[in-house]
PDB file of N, CA and C in Angstrom:
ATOM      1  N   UNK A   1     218.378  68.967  -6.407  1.00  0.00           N
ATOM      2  CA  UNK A   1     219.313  67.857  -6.349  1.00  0.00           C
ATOM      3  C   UNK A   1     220.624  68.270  -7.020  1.00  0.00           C
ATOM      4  N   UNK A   2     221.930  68.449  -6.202  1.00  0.00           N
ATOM      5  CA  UNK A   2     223.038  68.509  -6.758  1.00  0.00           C
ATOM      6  C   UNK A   2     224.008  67.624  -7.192  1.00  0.00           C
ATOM      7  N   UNK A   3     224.614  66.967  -8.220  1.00  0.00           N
ATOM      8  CA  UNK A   3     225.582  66.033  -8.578  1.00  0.00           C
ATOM      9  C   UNK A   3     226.657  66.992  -8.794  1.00  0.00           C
ATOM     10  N   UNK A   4     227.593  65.815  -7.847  1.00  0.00           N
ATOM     11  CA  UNK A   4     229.012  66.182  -8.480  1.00  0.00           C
ATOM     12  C   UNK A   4     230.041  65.518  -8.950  1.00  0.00           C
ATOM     13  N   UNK A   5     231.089  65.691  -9.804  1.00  0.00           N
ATOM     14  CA  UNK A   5     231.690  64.974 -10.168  1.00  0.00           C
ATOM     15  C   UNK A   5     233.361  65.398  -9.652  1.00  0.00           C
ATOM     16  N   UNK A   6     233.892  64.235  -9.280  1.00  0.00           N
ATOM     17  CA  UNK A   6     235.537  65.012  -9.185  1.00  0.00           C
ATOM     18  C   UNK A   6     235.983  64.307 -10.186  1.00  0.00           C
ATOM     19  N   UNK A   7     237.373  65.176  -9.967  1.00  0.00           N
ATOM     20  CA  UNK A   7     238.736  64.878 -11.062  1.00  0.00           C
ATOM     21  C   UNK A   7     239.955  65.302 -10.653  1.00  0.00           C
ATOM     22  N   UNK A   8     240.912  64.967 -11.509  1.00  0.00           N
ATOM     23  CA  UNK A   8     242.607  64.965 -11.095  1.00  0.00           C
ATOM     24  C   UNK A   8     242.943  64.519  -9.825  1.00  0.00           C
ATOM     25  N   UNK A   9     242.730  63.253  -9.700  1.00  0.00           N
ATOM     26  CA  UNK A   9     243.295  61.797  -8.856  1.00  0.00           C
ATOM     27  C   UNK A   9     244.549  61.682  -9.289  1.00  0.00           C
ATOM     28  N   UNK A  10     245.420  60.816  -8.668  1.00  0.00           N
ATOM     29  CA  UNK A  10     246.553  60.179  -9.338  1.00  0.00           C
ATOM     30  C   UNK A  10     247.511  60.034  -8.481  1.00  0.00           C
ATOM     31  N   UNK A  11     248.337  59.534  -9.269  1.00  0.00           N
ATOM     32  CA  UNK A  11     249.779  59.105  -8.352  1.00  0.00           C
ATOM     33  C   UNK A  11     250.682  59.852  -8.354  1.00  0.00           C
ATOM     34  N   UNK A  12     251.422  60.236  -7.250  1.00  0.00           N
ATOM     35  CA  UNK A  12     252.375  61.325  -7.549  1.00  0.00           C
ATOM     36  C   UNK A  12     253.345  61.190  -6.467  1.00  0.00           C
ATOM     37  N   UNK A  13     254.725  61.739  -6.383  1.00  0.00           N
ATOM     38  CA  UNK A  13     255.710  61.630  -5.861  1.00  0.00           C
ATOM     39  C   UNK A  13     255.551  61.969  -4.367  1.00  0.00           C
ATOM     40  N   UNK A  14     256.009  61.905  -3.452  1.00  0.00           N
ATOM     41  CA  UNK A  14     256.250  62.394  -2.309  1.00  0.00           C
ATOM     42  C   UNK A  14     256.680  64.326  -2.722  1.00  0.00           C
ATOM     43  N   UNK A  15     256.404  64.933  -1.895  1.00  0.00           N
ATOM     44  CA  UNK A  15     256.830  66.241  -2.217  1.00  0.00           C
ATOM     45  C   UNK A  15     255.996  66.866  -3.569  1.00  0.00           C
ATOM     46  N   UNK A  16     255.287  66.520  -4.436  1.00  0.00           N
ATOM     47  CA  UNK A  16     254.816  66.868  -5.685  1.00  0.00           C
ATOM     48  C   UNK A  16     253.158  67.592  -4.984  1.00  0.00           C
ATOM     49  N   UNK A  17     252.145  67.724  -6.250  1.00  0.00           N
ATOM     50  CA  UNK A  17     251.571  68.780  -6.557  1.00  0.00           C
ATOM     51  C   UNK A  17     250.281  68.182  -7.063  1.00  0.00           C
ATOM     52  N   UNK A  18     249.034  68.134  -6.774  1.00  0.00           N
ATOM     53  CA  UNK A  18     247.560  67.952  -7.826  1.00  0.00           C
ATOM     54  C   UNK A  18     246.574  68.911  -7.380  1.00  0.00           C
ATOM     55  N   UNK A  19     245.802  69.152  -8.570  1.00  0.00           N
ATOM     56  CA  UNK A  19     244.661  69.736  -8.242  1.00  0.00           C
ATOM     57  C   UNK A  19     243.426  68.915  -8.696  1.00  0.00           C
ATOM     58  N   UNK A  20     242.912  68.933  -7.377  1.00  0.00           N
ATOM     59  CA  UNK A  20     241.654  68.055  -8.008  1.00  0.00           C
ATOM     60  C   UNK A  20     240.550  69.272  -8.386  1.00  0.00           C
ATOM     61  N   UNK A  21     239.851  68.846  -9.155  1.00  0.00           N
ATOM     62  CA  UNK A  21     238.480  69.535  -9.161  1.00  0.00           C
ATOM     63  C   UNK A  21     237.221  68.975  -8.905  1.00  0.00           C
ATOM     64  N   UNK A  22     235.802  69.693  -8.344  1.00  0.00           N
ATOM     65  CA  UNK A  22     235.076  68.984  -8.265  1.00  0.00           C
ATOM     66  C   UNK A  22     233.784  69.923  -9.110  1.00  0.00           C
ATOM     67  N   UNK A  23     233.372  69.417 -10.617  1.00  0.00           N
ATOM     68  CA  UNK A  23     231.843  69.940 -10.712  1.00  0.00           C
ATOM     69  C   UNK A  23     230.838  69.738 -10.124  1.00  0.00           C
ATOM     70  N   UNK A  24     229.890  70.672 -10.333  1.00  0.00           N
ATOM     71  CA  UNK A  24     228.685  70.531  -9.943  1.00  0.00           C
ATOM     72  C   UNK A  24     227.355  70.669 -10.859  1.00  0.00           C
ATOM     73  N   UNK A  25     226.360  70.190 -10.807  1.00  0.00           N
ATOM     74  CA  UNK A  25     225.416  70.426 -11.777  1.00  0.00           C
ATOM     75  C   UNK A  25     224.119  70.162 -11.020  1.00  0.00           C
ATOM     76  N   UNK A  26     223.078  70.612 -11.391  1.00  0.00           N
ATOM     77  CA  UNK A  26     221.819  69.960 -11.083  1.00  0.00           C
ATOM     78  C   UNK A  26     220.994  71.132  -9.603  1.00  0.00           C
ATOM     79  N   UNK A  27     221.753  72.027  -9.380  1.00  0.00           N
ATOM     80  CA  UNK A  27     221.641  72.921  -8.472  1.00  0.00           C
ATOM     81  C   UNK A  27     222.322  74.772  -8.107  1.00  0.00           C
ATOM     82  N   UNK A  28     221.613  75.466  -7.354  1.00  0.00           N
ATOM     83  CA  UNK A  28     222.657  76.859  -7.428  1.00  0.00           C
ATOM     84  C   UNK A  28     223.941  76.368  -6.268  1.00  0.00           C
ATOM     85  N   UNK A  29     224.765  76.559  -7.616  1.00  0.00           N
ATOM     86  CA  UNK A  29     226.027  76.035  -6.995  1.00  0.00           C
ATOM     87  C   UNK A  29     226.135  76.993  -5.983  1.00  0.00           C
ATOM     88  N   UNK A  30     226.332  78.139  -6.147  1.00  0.00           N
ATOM     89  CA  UNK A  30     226.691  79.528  -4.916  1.00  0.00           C
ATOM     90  C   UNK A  30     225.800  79.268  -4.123  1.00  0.00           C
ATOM     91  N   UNK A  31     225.023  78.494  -3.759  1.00  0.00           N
ATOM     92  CA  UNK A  31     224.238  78.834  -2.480  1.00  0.00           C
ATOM     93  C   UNK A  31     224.814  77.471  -1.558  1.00  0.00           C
ATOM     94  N   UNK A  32     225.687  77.089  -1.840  1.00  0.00           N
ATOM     95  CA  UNK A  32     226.432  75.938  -1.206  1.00  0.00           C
ATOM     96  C   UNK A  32     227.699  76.052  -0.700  1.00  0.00           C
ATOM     97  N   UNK A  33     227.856  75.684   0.561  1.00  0.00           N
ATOM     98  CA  UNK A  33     229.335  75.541   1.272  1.00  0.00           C
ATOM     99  C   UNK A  33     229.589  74.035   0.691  1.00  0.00           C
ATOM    100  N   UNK A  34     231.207  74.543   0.285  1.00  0.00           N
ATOM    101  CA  UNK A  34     231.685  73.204  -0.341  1.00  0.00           C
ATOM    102  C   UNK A  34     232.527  72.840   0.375  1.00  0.00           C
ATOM    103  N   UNK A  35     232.996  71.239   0.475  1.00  0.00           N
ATOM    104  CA  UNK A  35     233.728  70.505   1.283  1.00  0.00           C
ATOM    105  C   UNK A  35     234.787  69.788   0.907  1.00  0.00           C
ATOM    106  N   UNK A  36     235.969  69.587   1.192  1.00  0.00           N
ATOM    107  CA  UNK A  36     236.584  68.372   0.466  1.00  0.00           C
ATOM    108  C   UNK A  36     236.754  67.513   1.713  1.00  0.00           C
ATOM    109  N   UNK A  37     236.991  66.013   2.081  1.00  0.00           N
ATOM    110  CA  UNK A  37     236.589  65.189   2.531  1.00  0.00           C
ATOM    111  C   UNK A  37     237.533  63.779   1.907  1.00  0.00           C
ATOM    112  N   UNK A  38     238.533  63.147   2.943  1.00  0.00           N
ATOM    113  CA  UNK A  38     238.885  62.142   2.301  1.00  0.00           C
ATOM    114  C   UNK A  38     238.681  61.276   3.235  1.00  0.00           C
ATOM    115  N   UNK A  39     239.150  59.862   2.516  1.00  0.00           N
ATOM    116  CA  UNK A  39     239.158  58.477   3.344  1.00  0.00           C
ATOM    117  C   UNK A  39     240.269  57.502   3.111  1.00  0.00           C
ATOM    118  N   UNK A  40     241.324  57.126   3.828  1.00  0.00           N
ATOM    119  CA  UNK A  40     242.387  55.949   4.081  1.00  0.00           C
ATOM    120  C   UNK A  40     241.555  54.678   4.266  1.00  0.00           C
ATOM    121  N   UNK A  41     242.396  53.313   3.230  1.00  0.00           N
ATOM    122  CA  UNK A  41     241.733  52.332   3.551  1.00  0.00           C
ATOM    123  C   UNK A  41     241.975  52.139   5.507  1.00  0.00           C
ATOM    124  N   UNK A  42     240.605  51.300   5.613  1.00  0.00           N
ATOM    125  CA  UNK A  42     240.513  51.260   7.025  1.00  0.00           C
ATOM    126  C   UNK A  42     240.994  52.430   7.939  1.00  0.00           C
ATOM    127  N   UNK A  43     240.305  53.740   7.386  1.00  0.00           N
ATOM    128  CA  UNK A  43     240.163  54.568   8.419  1.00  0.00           C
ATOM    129  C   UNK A  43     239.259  55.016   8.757  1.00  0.00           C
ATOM    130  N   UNK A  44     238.363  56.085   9.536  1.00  0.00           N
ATOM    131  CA  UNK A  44     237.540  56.720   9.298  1.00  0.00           C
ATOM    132  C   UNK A  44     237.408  58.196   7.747  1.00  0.00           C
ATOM    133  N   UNK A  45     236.454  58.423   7.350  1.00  0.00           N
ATOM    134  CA  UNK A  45     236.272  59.693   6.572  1.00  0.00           C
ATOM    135  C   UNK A  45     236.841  60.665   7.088  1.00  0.00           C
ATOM    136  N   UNK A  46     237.209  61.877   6.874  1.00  0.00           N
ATOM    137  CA  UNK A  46     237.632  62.943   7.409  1.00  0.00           C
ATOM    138  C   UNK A  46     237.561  63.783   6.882  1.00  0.00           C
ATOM    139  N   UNK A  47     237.497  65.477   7.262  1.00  0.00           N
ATOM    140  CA  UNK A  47     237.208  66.654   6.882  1.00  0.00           C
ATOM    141  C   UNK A  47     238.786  66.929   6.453  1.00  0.00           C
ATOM    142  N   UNK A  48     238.810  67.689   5.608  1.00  0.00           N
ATOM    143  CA  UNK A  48     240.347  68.312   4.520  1.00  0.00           C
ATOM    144  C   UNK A  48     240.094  69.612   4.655  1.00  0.00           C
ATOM    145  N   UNK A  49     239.165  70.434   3.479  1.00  0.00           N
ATOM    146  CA  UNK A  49     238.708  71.492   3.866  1.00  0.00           C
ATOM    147  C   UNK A  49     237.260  72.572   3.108  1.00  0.00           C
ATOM    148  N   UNK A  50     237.103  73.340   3.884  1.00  0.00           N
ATOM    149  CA  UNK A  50     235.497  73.639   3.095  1.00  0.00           C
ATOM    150  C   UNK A  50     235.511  75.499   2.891  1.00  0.00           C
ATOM    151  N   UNK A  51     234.955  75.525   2.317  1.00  0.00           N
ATOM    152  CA  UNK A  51     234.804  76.989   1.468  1.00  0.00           C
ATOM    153  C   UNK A  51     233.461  77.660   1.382  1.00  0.00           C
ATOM    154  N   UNK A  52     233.250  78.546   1.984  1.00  0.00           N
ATOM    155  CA  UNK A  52     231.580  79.303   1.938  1.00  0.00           C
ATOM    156  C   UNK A  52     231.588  79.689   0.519  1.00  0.00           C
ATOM    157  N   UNK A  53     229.813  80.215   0.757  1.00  0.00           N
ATOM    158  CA  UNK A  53     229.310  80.254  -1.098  1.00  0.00           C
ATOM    159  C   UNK A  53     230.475  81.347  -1.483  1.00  0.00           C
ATOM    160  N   UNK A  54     230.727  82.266  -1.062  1.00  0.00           N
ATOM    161  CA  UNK A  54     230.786  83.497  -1.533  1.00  0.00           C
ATOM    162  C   UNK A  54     232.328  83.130  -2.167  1.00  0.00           C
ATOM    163  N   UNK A  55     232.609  82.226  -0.788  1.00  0.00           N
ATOM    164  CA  UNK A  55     234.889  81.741  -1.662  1.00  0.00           C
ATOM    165  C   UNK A  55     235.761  82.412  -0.177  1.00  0.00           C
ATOM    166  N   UNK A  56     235.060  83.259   0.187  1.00  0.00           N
ATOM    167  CA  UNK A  56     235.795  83.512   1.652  1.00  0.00           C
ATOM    168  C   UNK A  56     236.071  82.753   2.567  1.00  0.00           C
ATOM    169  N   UNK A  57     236.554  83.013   3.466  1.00  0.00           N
ATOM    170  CA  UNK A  57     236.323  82.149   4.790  1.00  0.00           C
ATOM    171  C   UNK A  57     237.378  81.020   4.518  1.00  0.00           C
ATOM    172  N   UNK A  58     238.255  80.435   3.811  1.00  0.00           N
ATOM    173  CA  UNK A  58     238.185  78.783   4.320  1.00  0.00           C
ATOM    174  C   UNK A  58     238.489  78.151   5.101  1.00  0.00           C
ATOM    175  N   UNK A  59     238.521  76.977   5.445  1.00  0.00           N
ATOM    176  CA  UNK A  59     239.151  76.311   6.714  1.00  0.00           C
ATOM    177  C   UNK A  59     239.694  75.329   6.372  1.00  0.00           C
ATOM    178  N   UNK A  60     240.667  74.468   7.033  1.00  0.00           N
ATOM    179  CA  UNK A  60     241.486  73.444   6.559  1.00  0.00           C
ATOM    180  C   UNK A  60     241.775  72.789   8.149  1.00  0.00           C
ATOM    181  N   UNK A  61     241.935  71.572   7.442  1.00  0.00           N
ATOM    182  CA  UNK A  61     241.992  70.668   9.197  1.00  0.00           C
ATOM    183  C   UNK A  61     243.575  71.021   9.038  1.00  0.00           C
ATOM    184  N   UNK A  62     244.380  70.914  10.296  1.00  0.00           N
ATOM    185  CA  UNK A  62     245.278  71.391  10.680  1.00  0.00           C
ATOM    186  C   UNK A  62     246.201  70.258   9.889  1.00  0.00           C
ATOM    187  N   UNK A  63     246.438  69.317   9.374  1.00  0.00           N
ATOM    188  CA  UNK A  63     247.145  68.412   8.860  1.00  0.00           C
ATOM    189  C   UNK A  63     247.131  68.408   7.252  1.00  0.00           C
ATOM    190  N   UNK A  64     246.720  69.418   6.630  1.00  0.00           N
ATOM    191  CA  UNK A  64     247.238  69.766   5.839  1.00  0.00           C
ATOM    192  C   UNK A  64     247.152  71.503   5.557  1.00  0.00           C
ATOM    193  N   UNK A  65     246.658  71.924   6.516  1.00  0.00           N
ATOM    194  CA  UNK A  65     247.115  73.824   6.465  1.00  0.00           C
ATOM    195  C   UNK A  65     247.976  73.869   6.105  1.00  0.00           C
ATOM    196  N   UNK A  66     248.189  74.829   5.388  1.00  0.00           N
ATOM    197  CA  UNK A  66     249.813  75.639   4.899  1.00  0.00           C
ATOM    198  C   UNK A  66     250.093  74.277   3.732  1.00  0.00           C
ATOM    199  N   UNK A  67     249.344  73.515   3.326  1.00  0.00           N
ATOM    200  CA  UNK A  67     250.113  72.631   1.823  1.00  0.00           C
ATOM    201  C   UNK A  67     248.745  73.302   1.006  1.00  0.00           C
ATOM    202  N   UNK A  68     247.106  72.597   1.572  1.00  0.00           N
ATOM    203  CA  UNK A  68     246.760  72.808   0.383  1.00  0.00           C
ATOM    204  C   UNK A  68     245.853  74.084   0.489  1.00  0.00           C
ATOM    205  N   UNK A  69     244.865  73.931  -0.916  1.00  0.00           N
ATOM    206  CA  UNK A  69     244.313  75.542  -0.845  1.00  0.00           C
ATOM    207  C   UNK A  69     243.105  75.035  -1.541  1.00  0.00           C
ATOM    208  N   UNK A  70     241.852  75.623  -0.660  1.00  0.00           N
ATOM    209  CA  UNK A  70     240.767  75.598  -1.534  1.00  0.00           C
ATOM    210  C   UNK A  70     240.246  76.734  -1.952  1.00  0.00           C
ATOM    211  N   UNK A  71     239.740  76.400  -3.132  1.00  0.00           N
ATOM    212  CA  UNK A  71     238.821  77.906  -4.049  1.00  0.00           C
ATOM    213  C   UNK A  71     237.283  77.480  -4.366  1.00  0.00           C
ATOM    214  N   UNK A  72     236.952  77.976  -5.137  1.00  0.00           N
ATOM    215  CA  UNK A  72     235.656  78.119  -5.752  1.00  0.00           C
ATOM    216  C   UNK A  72     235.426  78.865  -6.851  1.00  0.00           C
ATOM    217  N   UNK A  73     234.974  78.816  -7.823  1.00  0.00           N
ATOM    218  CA  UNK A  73     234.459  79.619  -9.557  1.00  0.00           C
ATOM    219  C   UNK A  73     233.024  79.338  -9.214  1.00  0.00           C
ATOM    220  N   UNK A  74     232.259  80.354  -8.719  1.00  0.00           N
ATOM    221  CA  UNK A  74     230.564  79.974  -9.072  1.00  0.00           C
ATOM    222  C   UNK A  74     230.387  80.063 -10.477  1.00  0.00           C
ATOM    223  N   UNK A  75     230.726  80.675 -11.457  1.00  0.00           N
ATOM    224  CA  UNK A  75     230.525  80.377 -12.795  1.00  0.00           C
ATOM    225  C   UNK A  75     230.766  79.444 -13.626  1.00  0.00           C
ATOM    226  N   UNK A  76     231.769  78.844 -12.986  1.00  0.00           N
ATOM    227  CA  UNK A  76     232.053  78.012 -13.462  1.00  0.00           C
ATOM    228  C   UNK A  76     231.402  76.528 -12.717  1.00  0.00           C
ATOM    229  N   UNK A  77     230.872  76.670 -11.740  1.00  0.00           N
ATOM    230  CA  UNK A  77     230.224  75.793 -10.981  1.00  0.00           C
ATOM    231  C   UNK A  77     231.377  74.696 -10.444  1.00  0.00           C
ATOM    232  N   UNK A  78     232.071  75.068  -9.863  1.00  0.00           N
ATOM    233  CA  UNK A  78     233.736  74.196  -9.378  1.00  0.00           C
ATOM    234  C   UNK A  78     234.223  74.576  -8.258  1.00  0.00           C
ATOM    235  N   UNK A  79     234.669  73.859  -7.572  1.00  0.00           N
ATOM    236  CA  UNK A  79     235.404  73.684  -6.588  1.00  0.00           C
ATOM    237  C   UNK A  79     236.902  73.315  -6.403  1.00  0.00           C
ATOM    238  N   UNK A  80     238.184  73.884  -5.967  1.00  0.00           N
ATOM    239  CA  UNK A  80     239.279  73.191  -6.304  1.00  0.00           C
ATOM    240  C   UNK A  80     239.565  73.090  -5.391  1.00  0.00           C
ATOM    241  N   UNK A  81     240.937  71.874  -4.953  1.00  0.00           N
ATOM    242  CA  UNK A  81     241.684  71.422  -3.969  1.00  0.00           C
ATOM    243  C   UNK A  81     243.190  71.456  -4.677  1.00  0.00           C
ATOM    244  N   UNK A  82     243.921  72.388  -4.097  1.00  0.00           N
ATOM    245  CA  UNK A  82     245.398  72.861  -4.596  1.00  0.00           C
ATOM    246  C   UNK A  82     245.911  72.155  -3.669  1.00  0.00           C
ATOM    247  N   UNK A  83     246.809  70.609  -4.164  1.00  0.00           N
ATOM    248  CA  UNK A  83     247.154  70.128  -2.942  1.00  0.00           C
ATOM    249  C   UNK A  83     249.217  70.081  -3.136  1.00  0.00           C
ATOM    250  N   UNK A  84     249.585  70.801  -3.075  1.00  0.00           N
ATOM    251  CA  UNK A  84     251.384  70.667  -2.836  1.00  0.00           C
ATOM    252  C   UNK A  84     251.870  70.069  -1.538  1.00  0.00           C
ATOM    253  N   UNK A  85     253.228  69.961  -1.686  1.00  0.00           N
ATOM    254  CA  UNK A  85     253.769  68.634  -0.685  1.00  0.00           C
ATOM    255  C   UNK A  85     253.465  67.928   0.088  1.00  0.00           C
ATOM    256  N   UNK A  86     252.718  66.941  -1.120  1.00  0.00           N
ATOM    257  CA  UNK A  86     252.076  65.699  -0.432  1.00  0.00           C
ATOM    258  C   UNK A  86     252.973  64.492  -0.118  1.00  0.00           C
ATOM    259  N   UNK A  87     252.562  64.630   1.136  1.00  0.00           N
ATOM    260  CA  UNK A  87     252.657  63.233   1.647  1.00  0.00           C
ATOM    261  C   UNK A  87     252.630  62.238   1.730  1.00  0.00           C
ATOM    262  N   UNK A  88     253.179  60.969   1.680  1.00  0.00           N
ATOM    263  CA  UNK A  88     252.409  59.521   1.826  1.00  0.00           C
ATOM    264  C   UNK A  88     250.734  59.391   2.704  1.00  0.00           C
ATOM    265  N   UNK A  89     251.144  60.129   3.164  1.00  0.00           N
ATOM    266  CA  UNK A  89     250.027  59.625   4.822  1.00  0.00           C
ATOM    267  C   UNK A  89     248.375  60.310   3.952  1.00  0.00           C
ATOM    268  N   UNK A  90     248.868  61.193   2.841  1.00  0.00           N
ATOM    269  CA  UNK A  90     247.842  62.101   2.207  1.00  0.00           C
ATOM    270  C   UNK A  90     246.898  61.256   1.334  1.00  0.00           C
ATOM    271  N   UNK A  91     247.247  60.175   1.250  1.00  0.00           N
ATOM    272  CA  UNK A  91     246.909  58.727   0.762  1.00  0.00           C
ATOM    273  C   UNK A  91     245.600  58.383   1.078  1.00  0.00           C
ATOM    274  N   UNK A  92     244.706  58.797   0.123  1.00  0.00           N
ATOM    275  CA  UNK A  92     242.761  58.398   0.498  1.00  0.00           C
ATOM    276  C   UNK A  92     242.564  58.815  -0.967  1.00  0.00           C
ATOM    277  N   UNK A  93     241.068  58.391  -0.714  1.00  0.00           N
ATOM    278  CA  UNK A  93     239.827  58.640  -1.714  1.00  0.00           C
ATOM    279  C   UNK A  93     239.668  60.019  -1.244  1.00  0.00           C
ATOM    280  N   UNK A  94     239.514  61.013  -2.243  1.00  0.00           N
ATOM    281  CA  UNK A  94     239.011  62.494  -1.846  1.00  0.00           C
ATOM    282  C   UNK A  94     237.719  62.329  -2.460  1.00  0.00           C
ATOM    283  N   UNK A  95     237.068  63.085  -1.612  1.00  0.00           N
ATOM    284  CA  UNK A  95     235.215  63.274  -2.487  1.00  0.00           C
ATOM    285  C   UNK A  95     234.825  65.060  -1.576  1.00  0.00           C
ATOM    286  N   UNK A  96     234.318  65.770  -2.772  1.00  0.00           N
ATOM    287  CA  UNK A  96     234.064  66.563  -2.685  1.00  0.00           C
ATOM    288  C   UNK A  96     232.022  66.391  -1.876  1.00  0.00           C
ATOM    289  N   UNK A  97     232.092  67.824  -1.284  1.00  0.00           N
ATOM    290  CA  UNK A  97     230.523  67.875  -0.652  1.00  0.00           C
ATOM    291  C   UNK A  97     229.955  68.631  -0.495  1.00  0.00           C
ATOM    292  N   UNK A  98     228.743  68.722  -0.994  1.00  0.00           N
ATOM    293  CA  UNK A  98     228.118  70.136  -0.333  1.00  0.00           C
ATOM    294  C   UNK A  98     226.774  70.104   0.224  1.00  0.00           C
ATOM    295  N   UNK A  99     226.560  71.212   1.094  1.00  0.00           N
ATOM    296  CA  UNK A  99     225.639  71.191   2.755  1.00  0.00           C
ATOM    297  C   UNK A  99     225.342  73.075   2.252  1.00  0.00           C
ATOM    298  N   UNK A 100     224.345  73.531   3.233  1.00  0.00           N
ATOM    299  CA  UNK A 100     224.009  74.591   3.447  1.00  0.00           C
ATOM    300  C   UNK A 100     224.380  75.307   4.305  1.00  0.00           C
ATOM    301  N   UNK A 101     225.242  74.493   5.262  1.00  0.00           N
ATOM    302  CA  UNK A 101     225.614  75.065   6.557  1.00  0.00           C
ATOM    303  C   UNK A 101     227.294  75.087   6.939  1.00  0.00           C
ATOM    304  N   UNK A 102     227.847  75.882   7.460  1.00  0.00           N
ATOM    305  CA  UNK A 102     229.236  75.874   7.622  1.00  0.00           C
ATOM    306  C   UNK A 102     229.784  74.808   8.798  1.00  0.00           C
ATOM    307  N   UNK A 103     230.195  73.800   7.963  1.00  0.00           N
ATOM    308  CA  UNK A 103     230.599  72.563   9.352  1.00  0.00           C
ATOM    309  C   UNK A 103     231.723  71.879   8.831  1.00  0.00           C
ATOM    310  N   UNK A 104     232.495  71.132   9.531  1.00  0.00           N
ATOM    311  CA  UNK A 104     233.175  70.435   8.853  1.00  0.00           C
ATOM    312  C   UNK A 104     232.312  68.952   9.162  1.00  0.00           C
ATOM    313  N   UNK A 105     231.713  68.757   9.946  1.00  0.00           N
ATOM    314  CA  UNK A 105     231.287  67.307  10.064  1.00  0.00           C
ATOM    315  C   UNK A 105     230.670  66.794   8.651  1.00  0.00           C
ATOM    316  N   UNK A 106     231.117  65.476   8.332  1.00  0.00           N
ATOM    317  CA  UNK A 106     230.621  64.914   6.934  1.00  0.00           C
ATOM    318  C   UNK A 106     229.198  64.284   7.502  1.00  0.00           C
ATOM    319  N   UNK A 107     228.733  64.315   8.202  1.00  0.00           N
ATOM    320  CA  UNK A 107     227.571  63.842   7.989  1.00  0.00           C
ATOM    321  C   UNK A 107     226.366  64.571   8.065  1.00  0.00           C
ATOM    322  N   UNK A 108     227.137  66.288   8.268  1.00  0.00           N
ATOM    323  CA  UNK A 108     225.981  67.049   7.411  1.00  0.00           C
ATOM    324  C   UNK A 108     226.149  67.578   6.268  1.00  0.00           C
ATOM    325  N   UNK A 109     226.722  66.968   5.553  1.00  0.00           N
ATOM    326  CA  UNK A 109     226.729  67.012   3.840  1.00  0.00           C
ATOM    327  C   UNK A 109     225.745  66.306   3.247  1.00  0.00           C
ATOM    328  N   UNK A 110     224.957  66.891   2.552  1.00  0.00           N
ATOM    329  CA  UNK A 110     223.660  65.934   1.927  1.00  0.00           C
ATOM    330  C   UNK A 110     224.278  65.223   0.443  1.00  0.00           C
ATOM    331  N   UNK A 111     224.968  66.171  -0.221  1.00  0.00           N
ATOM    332  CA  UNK A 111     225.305  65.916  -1.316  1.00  0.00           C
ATOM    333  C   UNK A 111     226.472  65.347  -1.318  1.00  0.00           C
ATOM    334  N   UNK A 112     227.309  64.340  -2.432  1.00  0.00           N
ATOM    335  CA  UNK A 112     228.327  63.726  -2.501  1.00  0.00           C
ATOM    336  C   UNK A 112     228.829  63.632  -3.948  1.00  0.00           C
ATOM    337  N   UNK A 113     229.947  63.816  -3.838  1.00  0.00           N
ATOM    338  CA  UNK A 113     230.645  62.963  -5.685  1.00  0.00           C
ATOM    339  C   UNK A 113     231.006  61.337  -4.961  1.00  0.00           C
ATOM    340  N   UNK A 114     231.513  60.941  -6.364  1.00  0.00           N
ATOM    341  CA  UNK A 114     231.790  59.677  -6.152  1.00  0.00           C
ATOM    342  C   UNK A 114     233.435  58.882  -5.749  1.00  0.00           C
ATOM    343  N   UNK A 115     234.077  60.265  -5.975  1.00  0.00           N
ATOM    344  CA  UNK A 115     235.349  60.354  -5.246  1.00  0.00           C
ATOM    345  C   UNK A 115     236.422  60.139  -5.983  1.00  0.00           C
ATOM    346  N   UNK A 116     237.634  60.299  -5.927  1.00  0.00           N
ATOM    347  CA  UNK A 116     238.854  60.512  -7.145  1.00  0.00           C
ATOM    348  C   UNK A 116     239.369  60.095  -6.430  1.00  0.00           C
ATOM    349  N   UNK A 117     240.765  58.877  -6.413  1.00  0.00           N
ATOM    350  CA  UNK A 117     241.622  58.339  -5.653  1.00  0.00           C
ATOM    351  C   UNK A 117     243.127  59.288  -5.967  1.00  0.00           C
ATOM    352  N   UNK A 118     243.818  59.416  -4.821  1.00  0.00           N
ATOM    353  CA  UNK A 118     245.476  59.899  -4.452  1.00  0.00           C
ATOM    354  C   UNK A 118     246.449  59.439  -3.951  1.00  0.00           C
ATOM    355  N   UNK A 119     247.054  59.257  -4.865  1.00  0.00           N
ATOM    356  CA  UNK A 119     248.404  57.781  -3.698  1.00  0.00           C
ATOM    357  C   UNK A 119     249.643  58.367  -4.554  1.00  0.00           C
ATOM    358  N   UNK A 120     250.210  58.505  -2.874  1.00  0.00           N
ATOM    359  CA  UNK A 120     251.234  59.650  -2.992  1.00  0.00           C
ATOM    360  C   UNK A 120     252.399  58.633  -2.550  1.00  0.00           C
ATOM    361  N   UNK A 121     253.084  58.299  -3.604  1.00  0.00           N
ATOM    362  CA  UNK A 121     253.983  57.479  -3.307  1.00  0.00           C
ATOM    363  C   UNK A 121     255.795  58.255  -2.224  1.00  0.00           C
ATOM    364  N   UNK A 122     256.466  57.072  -1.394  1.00  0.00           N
ATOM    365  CA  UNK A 122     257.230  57.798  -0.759  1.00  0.00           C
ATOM    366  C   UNK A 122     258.984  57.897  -2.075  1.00  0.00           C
TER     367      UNK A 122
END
């Protein structure tokens, strides 16, 4: 059973900068593809971007490629989301995820945090 927790939510300018992080505990973190994953009130969930165990590979949905950047520390058991010139529209709940398998679909993520809010003012 893996728990995770995120962090560094907040409010921030149009054009500005956060990194969220997401721990993990309760499992081998490296044997997990990690996800980041947000949600707009009244929208659907959506894939952001996900990172294999190893930290290679990542992928990013095309609407925010080229702003943000994901990593990984297996020692540190963490996940980051480097998010620069954000947007209004960038405006959701982020929740980090992790699955065994390389997907972006959220509904094969078994595991969940409880999610860090971002409101990116214009």
């Amino acid at each position: 059973q893996v728990q995770l927790v995120e962090s560094g939510g907040g409010l921030v300018q149009a054009g500005g900068s956060l990194r969220l992080s997401c721990s993990a505990s309760g499992g081998t973190f490296s044997r997990y593809v990690m996800g980041w994953f947000r949600q707009a009130p009244g929208k659907e969930r959506e894939f952001v971007a996900l990172i294999n165990w190893s930290g290679g590979r990542p992928s990013y949905a095309d609407l925010v490629k080229g702003r943000f950047t994901i990593s990984r520390d297996n020692a540190k058991n963490t996940v980051y989301l480097q998010m620069n010139s954000l947007k209004p529209e960038d405006t959701a709940v982020y929740s980090c995820a992790a699955t065994l398998a390389t997907t972006t679909r959220w509904r094969d993520y078994g595991y969940w945090g409880q999610g860090t809010q971002v409101t990116v003012s214009s």
